[in-house]
C-alpha atoms as a PDB file:
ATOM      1  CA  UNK A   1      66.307  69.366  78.915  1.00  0.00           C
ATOM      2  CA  UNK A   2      67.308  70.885  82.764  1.00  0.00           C
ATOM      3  CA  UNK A   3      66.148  74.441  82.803  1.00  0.00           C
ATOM      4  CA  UNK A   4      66.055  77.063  85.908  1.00  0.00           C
ATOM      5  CA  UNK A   5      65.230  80.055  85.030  1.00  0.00           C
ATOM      6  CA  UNK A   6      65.090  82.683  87.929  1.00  0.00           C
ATOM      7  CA  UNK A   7      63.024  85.912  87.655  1.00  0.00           C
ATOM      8  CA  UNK A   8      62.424  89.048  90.000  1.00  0.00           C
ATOM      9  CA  UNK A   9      65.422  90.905  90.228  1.00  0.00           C
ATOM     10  CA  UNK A  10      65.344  94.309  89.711  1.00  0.00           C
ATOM     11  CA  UNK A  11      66.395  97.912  91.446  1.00  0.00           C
ATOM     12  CA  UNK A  12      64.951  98.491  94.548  1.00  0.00           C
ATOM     13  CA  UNK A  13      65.577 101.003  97.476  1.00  0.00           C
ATOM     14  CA  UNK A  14      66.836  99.851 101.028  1.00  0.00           C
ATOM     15  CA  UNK A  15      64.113  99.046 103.353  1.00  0.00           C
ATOM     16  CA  UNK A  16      62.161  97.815 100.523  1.00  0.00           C
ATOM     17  CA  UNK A  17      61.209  93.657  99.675  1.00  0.00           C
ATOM     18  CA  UNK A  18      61.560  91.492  96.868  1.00  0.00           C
ATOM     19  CA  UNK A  19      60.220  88.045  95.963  1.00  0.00           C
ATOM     20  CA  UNK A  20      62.437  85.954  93.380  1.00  0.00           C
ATOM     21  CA  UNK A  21      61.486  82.956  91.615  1.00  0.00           C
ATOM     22  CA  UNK A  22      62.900  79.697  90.137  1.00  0.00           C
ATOM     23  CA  UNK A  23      60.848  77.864  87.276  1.00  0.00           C
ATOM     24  CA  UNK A  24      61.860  74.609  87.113  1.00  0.00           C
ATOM     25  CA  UNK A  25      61.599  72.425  84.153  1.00  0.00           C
ATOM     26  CA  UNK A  26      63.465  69.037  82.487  1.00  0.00           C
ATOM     27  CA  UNK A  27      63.871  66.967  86.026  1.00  0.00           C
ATOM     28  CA  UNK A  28      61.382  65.878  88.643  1.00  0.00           C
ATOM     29  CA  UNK A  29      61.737  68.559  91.280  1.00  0.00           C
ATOM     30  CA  UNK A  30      59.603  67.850  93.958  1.00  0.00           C
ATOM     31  CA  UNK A  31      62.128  64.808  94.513  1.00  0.00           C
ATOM     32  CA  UNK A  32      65.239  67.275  94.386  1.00  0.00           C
ATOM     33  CA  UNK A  33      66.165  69.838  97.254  1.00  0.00           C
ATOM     34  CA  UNK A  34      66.932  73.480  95.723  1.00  0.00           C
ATOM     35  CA  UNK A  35      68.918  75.875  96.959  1.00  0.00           C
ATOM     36  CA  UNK A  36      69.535  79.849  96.313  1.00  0.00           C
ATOM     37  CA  UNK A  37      73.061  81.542  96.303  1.00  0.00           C
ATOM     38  CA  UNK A  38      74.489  84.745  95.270  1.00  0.00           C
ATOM     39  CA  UNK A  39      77.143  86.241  93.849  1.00  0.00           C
ATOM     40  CA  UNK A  40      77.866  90.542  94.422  1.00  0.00           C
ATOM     41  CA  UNK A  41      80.272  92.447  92.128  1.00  0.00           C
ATOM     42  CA  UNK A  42      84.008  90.817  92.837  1.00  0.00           C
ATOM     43  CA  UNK A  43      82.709  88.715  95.105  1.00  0.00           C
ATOM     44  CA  UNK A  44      83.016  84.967  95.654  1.00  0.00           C
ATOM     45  CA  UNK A  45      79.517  82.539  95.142  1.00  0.00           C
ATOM     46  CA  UNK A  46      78.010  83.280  98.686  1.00  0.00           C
ATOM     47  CA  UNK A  47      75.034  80.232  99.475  1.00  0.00           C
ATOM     48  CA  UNK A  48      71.477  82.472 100.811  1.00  0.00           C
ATOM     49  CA  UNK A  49      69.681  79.312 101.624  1.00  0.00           C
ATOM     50  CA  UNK A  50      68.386  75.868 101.539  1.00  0.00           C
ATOM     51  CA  UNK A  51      65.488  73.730 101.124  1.00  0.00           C
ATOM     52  CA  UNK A  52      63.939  69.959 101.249  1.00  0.00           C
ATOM     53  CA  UNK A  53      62.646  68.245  98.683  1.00  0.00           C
ATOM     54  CA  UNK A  54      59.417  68.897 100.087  1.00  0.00           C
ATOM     55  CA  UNK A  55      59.476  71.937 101.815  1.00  0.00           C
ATOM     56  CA  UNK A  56      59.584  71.384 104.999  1.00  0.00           C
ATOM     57  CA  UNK A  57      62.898  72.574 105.933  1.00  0.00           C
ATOM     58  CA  UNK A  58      65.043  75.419 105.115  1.00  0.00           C
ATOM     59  CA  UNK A  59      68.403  76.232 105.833  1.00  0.00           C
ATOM     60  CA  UNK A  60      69.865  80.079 106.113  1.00  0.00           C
ATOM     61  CA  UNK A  61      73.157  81.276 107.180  1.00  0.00           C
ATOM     62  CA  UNK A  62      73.012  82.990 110.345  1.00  0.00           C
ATOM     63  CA  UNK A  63      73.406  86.828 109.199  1.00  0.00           C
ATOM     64  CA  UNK A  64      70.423  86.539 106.671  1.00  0.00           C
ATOM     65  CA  UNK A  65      68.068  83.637 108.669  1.00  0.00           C
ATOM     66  CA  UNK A  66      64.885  86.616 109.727  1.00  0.00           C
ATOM     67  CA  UNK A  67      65.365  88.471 106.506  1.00  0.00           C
ATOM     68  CA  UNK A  68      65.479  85.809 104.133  1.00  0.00           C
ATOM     69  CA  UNK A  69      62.982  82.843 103.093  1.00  0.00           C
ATOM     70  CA  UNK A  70      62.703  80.344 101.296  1.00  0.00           C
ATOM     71  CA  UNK A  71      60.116  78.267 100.212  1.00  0.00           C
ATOM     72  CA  UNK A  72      58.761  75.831  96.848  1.00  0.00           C
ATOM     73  CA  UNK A  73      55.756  75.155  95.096  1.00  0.00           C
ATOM     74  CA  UNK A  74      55.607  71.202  93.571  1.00  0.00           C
ATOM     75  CA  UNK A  75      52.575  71.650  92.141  1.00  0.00           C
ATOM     76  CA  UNK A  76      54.226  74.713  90.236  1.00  0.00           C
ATOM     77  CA  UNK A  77      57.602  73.393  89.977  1.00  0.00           C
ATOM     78  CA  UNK A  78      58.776  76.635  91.446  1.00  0.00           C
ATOM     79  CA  UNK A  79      60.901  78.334  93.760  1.00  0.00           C
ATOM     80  CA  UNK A  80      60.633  81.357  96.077  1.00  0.00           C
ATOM     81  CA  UNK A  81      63.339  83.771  97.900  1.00  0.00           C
ATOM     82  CA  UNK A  82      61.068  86.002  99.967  1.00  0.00           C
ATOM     83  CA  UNK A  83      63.530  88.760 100.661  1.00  0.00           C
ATOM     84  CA  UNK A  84      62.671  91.873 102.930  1.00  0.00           C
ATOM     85  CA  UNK A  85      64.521  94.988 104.852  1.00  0.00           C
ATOM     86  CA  UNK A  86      67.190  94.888 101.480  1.00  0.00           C
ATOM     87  CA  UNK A  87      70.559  96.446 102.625  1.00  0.00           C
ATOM     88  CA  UNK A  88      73.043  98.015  99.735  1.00  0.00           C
ATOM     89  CA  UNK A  89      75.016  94.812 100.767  1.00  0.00           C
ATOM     90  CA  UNK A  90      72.373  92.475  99.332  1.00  0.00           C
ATOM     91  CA  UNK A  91      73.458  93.696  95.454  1.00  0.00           C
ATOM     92  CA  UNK A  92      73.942  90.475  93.538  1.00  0.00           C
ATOM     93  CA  UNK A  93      73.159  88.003  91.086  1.00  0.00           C
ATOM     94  CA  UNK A  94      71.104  85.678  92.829  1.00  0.00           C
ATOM     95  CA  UNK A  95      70.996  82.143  91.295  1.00  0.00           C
ATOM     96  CA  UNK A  96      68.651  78.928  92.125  1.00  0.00           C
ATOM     97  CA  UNK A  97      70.169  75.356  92.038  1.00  0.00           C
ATOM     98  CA  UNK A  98      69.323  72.176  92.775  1.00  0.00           C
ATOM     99  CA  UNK A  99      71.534  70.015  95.625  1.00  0.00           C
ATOM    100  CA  UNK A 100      71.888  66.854  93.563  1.00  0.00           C
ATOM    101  CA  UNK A 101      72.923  66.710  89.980  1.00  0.00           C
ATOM    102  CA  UNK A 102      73.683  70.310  90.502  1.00  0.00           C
ATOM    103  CA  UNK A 103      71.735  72.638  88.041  1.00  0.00           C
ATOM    104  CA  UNK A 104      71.857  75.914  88.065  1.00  0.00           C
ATOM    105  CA  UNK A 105      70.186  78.615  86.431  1.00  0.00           C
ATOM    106  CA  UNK A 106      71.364  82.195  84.449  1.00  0.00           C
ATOM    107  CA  UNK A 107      70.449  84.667  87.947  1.00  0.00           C
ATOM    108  CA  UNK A 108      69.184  87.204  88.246  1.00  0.00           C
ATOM    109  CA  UNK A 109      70.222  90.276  89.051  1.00  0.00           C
ATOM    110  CA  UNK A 110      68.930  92.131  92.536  1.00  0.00           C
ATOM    111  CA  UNK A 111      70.204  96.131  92.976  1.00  0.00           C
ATOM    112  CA  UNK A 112      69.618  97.834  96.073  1.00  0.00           C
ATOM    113  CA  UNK A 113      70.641 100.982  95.439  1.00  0.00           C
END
C-alpha cells in the first residue's frame, strides 16, 4: 500500500537549519511530482513547495523561495526540504504529498523555538 512517511522534525533555535525527509513507498514515484506543505498551530494548510517528477524543477512561494529547497532522490524514493535561517514563524507540521492521486503522509512536526 501508499505510504509517506516524513522524518526530521524536531526543536531547533532560530538561525539554525533543518533537513526533512519523505520515504516513499506503494506507488512508482519517480513518475509522480511531490510536493511539501505545512500546517502551524490554528493555522490553515499553507503549500512550502513543489517539485517534478524528475527533479528538475521546483516551485516555492515567494516569501520562502532562498530559504527553502526542495529536492528528490528516485533512486531512494525520497524526498528532501532543505530548510535554513528558521524563523519562530516556520513552527508547523510539515507534510509531503504527491500532486496526482494525492497522498499524503502523517508530518512531522518542526519547532523553532
Amino acid at each position: 500500500h501508499v505510504q509517506l512517511v516524513e522524518s526530521g522534525g524536531r526543536v531547533v533555535q532560530p538561525g539554525e537549519s533543518l533537513n526533512l525527509s519523505c520515504a516513499a513507498s506503494g506507488f512508482v514515484f519517480n513518475t509522480y511530482g511531490m510536493k511539501w506543505s505545512r500546517q502551524a498551530p490554528g493555522k490553515e494548510l499553507e503549500w512550502v513547495a513543489t517539485i517534478d517528477a524528475r527533479g528538475s524543477t521546483t516551485y516555492y512561494p515567494p516569501r520562502l523561495e532562498g530559504r527553502f529547497t526542495i529536492s528528490r532522490d528516485n533512486a531512494k524514493n525520497t524526498l528532501y526540504l532543505q530548510m535554513n535561517s528558521l524563523k519562530t514563524e516556520d513552527t508547523a507540521v510539515y507534510y509531503c504529498a504527491s500532486l496526482e492521486a494525492n497522498y499524503w503522509g502523517q508530518g512531522t512536526q518542526v519547532t523553532v523555538s
